[in-house]
PDB file of N, CA and C in Angstrom:
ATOM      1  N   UNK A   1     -17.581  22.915  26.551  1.00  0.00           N
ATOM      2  CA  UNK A   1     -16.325  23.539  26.882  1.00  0.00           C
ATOM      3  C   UNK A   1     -15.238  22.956  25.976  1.00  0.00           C
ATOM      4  N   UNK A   2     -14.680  23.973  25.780  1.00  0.00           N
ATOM      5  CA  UNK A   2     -13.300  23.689  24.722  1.00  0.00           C
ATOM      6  C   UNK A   2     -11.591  23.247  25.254  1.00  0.00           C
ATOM      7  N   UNK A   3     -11.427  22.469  24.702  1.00  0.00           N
ATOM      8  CA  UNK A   3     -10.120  22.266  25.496  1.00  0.00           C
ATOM      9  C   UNK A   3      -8.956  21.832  23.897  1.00  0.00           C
ATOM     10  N   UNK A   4      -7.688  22.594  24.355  1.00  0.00           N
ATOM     11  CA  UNK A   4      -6.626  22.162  23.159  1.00  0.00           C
ATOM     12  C   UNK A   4      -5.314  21.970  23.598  1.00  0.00           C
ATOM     13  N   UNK A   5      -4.578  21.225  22.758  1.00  0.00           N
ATOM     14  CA  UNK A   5      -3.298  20.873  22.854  1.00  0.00           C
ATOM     15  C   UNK A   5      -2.866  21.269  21.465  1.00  0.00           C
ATOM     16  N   UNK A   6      -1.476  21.828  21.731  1.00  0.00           N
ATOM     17  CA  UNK A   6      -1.020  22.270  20.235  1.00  0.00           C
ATOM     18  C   UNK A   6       0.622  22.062  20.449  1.00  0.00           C
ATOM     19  N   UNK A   7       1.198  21.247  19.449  1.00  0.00           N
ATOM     20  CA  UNK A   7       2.322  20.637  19.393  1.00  0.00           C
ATOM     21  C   UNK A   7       3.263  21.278  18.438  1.00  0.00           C
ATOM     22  N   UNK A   8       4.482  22.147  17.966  1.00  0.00           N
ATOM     23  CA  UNK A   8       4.602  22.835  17.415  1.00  0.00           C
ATOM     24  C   UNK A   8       6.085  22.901  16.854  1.00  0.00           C
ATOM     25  N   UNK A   9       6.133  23.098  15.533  1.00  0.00           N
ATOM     26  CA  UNK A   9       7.670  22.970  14.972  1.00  0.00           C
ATOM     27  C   UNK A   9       8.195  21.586  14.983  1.00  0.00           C
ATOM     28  N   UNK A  10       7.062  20.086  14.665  1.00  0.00           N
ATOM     29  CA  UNK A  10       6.855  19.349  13.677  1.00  0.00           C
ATOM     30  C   UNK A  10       8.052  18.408  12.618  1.00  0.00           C
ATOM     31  N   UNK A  11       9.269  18.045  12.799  1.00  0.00           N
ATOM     32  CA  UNK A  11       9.901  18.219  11.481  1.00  0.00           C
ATOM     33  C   UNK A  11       9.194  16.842  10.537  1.00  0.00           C
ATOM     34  N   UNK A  12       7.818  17.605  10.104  1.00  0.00           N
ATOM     35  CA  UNK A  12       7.419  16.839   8.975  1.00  0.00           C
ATOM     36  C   UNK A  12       6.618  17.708   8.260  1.00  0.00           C
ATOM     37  N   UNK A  13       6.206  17.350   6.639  1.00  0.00           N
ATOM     38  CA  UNK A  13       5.032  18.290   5.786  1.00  0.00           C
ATOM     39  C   UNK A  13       3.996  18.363   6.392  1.00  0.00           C
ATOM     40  N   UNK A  14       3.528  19.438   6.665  1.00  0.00           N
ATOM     41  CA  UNK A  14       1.597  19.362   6.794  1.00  0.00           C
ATOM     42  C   UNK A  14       0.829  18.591   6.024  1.00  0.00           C
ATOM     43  N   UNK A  15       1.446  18.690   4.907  1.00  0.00           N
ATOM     44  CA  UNK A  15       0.754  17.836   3.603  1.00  0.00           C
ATOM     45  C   UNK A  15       0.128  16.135   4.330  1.00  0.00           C
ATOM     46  N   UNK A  16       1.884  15.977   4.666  1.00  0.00           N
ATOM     47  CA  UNK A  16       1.584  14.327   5.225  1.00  0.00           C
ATOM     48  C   UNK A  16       0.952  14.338   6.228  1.00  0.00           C
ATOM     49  N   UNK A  17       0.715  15.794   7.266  1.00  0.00           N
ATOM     50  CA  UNK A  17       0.224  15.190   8.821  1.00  0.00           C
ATOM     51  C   UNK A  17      -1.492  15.366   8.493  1.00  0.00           C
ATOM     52  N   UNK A  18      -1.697  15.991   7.669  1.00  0.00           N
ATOM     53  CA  UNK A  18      -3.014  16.820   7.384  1.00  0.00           C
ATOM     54  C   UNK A  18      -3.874  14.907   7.002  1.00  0.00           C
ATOM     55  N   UNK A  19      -2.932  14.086   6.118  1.00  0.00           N
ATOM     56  CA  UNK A  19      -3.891  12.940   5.853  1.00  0.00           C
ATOM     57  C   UNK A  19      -4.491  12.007   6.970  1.00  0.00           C
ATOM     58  N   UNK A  20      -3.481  12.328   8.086  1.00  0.00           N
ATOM     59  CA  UNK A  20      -3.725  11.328   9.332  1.00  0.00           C
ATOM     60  C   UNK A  20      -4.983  11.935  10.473  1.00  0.00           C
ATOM     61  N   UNK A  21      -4.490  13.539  10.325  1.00  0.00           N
ATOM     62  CA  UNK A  21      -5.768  14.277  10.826  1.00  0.00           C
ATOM     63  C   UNK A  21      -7.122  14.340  10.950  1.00  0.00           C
ATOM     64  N   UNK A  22      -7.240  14.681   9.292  1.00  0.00           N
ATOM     65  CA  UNK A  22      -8.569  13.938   8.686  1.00  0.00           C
ATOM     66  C   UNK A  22      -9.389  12.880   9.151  1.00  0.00           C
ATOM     67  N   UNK A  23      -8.540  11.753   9.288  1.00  0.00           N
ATOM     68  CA  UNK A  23      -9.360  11.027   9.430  1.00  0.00           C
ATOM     69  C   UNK A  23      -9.996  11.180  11.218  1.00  0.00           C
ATOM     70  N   UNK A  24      -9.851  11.890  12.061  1.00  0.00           N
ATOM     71  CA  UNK A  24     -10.007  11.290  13.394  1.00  0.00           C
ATOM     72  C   UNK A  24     -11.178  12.624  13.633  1.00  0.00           C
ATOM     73  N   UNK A  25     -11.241  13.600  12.852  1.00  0.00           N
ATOM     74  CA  UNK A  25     -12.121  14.608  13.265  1.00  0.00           C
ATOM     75  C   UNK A  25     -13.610  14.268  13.547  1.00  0.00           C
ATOM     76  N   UNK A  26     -14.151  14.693  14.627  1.00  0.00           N
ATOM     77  CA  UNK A  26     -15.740  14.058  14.535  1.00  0.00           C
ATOM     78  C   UNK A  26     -15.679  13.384  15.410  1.00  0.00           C
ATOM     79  N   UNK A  27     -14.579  12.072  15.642  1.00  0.00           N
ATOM     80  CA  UNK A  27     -14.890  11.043  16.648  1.00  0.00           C
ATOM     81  C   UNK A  27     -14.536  10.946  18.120  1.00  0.00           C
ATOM     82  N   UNK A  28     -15.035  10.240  18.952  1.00  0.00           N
ATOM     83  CA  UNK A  28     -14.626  10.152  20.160  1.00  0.00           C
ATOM     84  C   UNK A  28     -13.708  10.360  20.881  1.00  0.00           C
ATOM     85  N   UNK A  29     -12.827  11.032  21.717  1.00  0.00           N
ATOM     86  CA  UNK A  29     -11.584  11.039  22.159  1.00  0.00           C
ATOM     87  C   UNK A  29     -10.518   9.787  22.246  1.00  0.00           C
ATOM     88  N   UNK A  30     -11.289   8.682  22.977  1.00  0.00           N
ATOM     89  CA  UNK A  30     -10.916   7.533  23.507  1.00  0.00           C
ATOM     90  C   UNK A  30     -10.744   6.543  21.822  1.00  0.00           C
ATOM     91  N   UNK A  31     -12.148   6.830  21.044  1.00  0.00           N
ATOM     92  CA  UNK A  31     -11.927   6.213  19.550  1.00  0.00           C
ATOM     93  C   UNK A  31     -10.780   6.684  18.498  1.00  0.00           C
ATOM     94  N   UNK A  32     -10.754   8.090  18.902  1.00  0.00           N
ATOM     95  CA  UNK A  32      -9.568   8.262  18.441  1.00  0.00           C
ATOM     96  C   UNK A  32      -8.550   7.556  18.293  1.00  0.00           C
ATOM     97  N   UNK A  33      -7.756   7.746  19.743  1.00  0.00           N
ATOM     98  CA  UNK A  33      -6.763   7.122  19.828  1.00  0.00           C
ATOM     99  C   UNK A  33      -6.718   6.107  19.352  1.00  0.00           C
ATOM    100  N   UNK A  34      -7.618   4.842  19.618  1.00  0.00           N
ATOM    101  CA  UNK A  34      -7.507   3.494  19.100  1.00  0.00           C
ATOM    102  C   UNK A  34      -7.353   3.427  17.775  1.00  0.00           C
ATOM    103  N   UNK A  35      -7.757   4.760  16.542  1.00  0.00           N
ATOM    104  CA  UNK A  35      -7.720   4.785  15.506  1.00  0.00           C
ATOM    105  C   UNK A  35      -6.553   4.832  14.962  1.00  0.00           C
ATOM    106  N   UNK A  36      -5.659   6.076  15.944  1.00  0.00           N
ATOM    107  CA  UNK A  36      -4.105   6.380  15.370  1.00  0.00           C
ATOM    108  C   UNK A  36      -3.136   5.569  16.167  1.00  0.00           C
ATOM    109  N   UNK A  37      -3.860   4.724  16.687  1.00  0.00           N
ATOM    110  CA  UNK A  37      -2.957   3.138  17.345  1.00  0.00           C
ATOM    111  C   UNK A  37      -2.636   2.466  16.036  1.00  0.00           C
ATOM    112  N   UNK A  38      -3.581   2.371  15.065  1.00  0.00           N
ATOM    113  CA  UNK A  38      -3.771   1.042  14.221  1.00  0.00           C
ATOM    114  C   UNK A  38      -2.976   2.095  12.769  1.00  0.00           C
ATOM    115  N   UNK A  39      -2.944   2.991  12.740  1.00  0.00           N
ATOM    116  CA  UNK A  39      -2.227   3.585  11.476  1.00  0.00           C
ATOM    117  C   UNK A  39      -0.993   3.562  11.282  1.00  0.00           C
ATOM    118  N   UNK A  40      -0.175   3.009  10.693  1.00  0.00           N
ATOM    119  CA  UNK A  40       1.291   2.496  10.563  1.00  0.00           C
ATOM    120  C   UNK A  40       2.396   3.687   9.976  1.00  0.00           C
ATOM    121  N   UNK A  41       1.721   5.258  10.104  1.00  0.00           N
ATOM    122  CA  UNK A  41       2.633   6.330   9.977  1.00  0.00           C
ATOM    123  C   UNK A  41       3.224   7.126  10.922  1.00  0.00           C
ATOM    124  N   UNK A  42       4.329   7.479  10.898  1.00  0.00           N
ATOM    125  CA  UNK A  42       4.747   8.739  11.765  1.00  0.00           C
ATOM    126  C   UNK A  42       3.890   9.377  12.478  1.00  0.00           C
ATOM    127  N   UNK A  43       3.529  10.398  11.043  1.00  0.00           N
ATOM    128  CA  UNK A  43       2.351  10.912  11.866  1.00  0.00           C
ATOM    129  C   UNK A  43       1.126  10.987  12.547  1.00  0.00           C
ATOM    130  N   UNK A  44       0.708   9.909  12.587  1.00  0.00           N
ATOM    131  CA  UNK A  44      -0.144   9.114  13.319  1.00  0.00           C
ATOM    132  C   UNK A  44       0.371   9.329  14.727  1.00  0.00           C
ATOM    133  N   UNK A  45       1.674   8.735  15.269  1.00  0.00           N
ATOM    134  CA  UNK A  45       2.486   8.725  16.448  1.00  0.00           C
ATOM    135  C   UNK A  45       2.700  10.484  17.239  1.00  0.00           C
ATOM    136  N   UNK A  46       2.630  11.355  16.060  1.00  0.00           N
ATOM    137  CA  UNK A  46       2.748  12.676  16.365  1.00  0.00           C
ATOM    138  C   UNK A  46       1.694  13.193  16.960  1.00  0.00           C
ATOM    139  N   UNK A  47       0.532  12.633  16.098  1.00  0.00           N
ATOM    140  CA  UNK A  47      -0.944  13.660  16.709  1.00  0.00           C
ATOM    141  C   UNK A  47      -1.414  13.020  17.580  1.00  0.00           C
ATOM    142  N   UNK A  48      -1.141  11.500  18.007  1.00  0.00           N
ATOM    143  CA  UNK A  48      -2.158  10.428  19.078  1.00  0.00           C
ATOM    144  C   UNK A  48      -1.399  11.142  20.421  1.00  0.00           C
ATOM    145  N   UNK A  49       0.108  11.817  20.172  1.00  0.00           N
ATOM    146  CA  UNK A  49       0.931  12.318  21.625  1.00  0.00           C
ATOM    147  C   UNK A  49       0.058  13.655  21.646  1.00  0.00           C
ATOM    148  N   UNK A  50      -0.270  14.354  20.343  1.00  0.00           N
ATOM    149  CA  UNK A  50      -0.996  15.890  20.591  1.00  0.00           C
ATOM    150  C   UNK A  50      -2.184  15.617  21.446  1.00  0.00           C
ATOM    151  N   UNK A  51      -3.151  14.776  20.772  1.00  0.00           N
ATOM    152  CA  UNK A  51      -4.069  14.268  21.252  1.00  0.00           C
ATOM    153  C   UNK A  51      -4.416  13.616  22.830  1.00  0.00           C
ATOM    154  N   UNK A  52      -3.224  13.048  23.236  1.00  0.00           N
ATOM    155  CA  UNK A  52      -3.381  12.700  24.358  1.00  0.00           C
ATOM    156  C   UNK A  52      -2.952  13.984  25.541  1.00  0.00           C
ATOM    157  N   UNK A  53      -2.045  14.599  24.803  1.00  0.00           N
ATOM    158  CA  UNK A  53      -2.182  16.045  26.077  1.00  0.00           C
ATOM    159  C   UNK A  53      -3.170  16.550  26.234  1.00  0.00           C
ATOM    160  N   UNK A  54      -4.215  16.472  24.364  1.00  0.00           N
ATOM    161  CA  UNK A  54      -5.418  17.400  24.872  1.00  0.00           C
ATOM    162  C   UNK A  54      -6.354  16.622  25.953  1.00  0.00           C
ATOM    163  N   UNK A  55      -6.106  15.631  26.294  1.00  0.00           N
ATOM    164  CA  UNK A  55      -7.423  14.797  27.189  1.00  0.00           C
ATOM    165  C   UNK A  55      -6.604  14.848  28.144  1.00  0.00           C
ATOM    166  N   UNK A  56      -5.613  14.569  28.712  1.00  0.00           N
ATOM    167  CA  UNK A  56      -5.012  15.017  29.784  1.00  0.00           C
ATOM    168  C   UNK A  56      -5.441  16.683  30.257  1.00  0.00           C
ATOM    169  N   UNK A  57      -5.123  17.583  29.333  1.00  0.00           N
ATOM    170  CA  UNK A  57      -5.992  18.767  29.812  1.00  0.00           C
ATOM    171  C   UNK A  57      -7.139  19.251  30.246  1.00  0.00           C
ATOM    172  N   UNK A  58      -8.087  18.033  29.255  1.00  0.00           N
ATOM    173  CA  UNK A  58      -9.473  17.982  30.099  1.00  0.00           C
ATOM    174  C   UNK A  58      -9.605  17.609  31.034  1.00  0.00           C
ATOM    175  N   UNK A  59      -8.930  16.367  31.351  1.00  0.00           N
ATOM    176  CA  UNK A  59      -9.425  15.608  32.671  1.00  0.00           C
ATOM    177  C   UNK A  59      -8.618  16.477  33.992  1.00  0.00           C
ATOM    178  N   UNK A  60      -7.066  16.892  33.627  1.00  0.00           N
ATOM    179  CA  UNK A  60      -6.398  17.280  34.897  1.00  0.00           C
ATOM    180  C   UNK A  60      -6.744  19.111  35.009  1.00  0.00           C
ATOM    181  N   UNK A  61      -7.205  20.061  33.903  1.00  0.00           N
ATOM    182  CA  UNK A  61      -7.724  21.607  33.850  1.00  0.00           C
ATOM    183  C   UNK A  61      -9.319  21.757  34.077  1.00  0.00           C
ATOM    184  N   UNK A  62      -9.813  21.113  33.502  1.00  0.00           N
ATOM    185  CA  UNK A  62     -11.123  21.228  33.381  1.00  0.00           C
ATOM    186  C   UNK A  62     -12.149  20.513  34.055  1.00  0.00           C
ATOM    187  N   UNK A  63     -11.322  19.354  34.801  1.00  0.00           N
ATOM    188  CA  UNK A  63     -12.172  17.847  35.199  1.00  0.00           C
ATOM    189  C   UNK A  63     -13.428  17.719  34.403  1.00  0.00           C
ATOM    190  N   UNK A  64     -13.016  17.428  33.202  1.00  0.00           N
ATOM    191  CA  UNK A  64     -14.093  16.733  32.124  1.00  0.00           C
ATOM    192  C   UNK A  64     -13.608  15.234  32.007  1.00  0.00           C
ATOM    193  N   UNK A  65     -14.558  14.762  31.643  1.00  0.00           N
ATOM    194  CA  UNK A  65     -15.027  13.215  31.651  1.00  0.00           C
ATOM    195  C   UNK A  65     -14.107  12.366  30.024  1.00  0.00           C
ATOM    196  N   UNK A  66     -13.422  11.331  29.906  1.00  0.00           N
ATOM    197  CA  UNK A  66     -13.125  11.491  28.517  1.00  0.00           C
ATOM    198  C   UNK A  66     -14.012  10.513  27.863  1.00  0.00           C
ATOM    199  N   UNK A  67     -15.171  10.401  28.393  1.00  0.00           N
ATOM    200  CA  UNK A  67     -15.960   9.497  27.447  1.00  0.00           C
ATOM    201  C   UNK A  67     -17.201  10.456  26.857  1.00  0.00           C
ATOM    202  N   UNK A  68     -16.948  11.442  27.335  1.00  0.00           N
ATOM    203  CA  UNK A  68     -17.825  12.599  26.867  1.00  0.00           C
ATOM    204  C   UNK A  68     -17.379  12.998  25.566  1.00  0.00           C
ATOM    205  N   UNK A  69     -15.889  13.203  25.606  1.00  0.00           N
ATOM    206  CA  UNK A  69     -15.151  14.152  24.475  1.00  0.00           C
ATOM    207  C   UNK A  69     -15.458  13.648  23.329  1.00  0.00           C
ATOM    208  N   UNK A  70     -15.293  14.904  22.901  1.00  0.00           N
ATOM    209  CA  UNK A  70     -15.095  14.810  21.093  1.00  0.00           C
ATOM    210  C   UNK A  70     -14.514  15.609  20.254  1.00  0.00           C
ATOM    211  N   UNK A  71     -13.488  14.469  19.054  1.00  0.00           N
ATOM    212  CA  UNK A  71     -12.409  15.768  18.661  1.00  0.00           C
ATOM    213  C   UNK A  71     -13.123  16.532  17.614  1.00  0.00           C
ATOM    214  N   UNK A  72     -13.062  17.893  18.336  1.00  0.00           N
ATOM    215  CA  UNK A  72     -13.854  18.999  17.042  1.00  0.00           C
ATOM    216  C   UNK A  72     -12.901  19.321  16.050  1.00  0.00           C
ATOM    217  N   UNK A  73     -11.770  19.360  16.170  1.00  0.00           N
ATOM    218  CA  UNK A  73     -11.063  19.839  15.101  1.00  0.00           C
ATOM    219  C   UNK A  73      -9.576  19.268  15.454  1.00  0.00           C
ATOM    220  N   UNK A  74      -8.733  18.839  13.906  1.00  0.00           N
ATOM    221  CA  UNK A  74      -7.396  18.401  14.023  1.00  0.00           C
ATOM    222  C   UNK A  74      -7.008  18.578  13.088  1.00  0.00           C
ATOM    223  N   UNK A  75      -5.959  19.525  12.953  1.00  0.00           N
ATOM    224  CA  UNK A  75      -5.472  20.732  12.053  1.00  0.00           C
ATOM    225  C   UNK A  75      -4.533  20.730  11.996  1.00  0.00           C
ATOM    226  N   UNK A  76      -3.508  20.829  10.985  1.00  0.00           N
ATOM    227  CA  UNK A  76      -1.619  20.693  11.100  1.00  0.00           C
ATOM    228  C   UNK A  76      -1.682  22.066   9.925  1.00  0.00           C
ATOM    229  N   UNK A  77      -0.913  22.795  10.659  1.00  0.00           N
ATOM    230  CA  UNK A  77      -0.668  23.838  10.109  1.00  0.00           C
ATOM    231  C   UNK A  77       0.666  23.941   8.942  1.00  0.00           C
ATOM    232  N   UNK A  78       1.299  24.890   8.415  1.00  0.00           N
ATOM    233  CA  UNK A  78       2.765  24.921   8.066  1.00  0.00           C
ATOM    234  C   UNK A  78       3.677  25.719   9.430  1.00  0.00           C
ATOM    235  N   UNK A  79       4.542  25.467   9.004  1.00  0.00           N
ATOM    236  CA  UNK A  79       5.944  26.194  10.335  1.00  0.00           C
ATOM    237  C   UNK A  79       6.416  26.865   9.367  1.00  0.00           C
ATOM    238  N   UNK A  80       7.695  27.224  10.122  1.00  0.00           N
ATOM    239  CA  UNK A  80       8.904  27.629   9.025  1.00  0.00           C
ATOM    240  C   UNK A  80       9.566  26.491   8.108  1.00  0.00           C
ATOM    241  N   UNK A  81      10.027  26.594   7.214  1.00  0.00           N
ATOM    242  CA  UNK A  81      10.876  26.024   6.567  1.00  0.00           C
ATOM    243  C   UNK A  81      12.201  25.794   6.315  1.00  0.00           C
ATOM    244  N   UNK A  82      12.765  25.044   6.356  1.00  0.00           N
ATOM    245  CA  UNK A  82      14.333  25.470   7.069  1.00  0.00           C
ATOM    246  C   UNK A  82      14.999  25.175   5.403  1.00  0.00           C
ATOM    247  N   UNK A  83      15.988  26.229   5.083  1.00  0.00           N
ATOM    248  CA  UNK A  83      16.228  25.704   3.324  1.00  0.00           C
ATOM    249  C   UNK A  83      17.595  25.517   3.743  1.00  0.00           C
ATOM    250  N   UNK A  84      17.893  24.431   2.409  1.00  0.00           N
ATOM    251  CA  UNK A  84      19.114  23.869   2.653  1.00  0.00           C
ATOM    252  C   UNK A  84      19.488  23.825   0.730  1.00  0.00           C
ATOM    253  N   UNK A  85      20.905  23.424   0.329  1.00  0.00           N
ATOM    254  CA  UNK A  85      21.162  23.101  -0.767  1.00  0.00           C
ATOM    255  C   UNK A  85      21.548  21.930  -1.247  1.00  0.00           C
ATOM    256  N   UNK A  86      21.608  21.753  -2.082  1.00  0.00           N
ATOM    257  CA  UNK A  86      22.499  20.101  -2.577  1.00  0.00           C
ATOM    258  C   UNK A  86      23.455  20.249  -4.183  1.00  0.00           C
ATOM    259  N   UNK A  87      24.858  20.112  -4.148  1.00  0.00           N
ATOM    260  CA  UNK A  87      25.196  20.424  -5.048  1.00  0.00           C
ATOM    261  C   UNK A  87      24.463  19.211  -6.406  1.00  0.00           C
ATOM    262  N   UNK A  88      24.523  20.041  -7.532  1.00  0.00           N
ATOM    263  CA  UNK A  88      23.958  19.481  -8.646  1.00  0.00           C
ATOM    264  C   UNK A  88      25.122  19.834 -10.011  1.00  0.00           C
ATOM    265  N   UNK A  89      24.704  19.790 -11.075  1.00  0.00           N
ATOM    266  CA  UNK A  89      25.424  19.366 -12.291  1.00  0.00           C
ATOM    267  C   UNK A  89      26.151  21.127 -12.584  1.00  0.00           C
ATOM    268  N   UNK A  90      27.616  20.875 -13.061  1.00  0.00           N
ATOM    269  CA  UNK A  90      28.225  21.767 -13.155  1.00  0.00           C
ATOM    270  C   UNK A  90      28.439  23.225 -12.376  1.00  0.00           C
ATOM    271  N   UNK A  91      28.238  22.851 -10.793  1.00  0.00           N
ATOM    272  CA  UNK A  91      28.538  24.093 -10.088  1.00  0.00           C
ATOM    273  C   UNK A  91      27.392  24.587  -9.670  1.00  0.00           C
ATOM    274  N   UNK A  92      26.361  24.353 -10.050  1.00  0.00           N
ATOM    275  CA  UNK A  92      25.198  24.524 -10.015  1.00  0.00           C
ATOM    276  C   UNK A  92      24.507  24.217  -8.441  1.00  0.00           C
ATOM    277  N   UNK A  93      23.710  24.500  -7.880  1.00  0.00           N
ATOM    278  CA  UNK A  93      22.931  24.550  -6.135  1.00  0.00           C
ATOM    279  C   UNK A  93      21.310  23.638  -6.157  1.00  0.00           C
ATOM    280  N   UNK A  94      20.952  23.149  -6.086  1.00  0.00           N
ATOM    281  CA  UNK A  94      19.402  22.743  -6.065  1.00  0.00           C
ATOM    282  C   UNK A  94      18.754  23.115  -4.322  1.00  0.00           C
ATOM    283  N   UNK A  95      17.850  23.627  -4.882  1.00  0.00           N
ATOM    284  CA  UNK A  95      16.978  23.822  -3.040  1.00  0.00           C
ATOM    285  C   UNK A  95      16.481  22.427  -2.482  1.00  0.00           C
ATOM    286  N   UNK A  96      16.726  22.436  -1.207  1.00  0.00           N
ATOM    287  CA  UNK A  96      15.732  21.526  -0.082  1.00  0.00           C
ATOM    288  C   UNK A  96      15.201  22.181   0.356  1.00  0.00           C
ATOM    289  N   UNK A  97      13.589  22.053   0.443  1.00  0.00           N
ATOM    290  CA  UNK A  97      13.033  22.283   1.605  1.00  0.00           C
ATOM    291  C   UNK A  97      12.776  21.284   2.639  1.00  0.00           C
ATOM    292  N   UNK A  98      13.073  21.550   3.601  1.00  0.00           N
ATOM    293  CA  UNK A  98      13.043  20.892   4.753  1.00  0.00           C
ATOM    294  C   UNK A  98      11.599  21.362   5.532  1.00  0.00           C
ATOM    295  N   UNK A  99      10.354  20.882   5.216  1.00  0.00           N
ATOM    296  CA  UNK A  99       9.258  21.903   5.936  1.00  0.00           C
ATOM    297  C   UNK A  99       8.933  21.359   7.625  1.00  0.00           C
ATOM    298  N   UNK A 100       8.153  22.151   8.077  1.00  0.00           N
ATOM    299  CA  UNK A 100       7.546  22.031   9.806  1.00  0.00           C
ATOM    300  C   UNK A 100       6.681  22.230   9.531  1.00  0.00           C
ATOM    301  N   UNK A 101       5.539  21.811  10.779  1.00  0.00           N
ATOM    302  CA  UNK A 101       3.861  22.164  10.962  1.00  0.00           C
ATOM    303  C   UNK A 101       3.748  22.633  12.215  1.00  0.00           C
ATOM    304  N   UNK A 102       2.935  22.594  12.362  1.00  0.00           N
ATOM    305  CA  UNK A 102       2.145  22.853  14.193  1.00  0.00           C
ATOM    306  C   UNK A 102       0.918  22.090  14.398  1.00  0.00           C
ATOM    307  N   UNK A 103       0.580  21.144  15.182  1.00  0.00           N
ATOM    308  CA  UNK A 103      -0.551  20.613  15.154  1.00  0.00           C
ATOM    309  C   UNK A 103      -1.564  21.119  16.375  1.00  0.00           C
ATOM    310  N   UNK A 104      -2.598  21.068  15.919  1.00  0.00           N
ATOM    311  CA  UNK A 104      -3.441  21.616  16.799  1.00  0.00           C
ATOM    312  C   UNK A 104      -4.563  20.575  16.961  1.00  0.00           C
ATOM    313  N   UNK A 105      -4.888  19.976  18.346  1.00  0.00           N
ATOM    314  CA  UNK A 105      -6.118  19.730  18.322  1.00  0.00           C
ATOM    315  C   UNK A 105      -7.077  20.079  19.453  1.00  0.00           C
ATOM    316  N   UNK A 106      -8.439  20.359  19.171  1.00  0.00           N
ATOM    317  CA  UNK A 106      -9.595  20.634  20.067  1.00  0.00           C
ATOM    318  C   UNK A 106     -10.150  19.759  19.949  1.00  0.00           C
ATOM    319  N   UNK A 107     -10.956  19.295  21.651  1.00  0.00           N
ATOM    320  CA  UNK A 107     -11.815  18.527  22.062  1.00  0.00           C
ATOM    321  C   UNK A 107     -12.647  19.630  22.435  1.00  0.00           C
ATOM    322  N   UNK A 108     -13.954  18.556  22.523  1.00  0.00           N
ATOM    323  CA  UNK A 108     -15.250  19.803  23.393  1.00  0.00           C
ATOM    324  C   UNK A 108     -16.392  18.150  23.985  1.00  0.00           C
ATOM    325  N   UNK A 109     -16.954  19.002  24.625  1.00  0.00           N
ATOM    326  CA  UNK A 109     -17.744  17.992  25.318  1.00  0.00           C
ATOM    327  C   UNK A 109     -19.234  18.242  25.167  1.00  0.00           C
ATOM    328  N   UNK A 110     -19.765  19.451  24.308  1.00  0.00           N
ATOM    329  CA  UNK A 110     -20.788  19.782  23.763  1.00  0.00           C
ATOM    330  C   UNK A 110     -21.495  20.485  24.539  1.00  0.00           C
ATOM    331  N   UNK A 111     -20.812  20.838  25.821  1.00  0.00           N
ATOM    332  CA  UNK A 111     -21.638  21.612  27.067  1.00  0.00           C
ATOM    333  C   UNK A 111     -21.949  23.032  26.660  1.00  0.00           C
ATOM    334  N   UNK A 112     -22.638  24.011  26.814  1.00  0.00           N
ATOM    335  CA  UNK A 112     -22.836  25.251  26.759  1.00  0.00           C
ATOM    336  C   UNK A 112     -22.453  25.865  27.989  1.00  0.00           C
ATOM    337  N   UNK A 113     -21.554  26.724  27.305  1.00  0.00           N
ATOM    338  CA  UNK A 113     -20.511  27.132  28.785  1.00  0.00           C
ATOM    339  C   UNK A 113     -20.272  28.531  28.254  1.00  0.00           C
TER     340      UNK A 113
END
């Protein structure tokens, strides 16, 4: 059985959340976390809160076990982009992008359901 939490409009790159993601796919629910305990980025702090709603959903929607779980997938999408300017040399405008993500993650417990 599948269970997800999805956290959304982000104000950080996917680029950056996508490296912290990576690493936790595959492993244990509970190992997880301890993983994005020990990572000293932002986004680390972003997906261990995604992450912990999704096991809260298992245990309080589904009454699944969290030593069962496992994260199948952890995915940071793009959002919108919010543009902004900055003046530059002779009158001239330069773009900011300011980007967002959406993070998504699924647990499953490998049951056939």
């Amino acid at each position: 059985m599948e269970v997800k939490a999805v956290t959304r409009y982000v104000r950080m790159s996917p680029q950056k959340m996508r490296e912290v993601a990576r690493q936790i796919q595959g492993l244990g629910a509970s190992h997880a976390v301890a993983v994005l305990g020990m990572v000293p980025r932002k986004s680390a702090r972003l997906i261990e809160k995604t992450l912990k709603s999704a096991i809260a959903n298992a245990e309080n929607n589904k009454k699944l076990k969290v030593e069962n779980l496992i994260v199948k997938e952890a995915v940071a999408g793009a959002g919108p982009t919010l543009k902004r300017f900055t003046p530059k040399a002779r009158g001239s405008a330069g773009p900011i992008l300011k980007r967002t993500c959406h993070i998504r993650v699924v647990l499953t417990d490998n049951s056939p359901k």
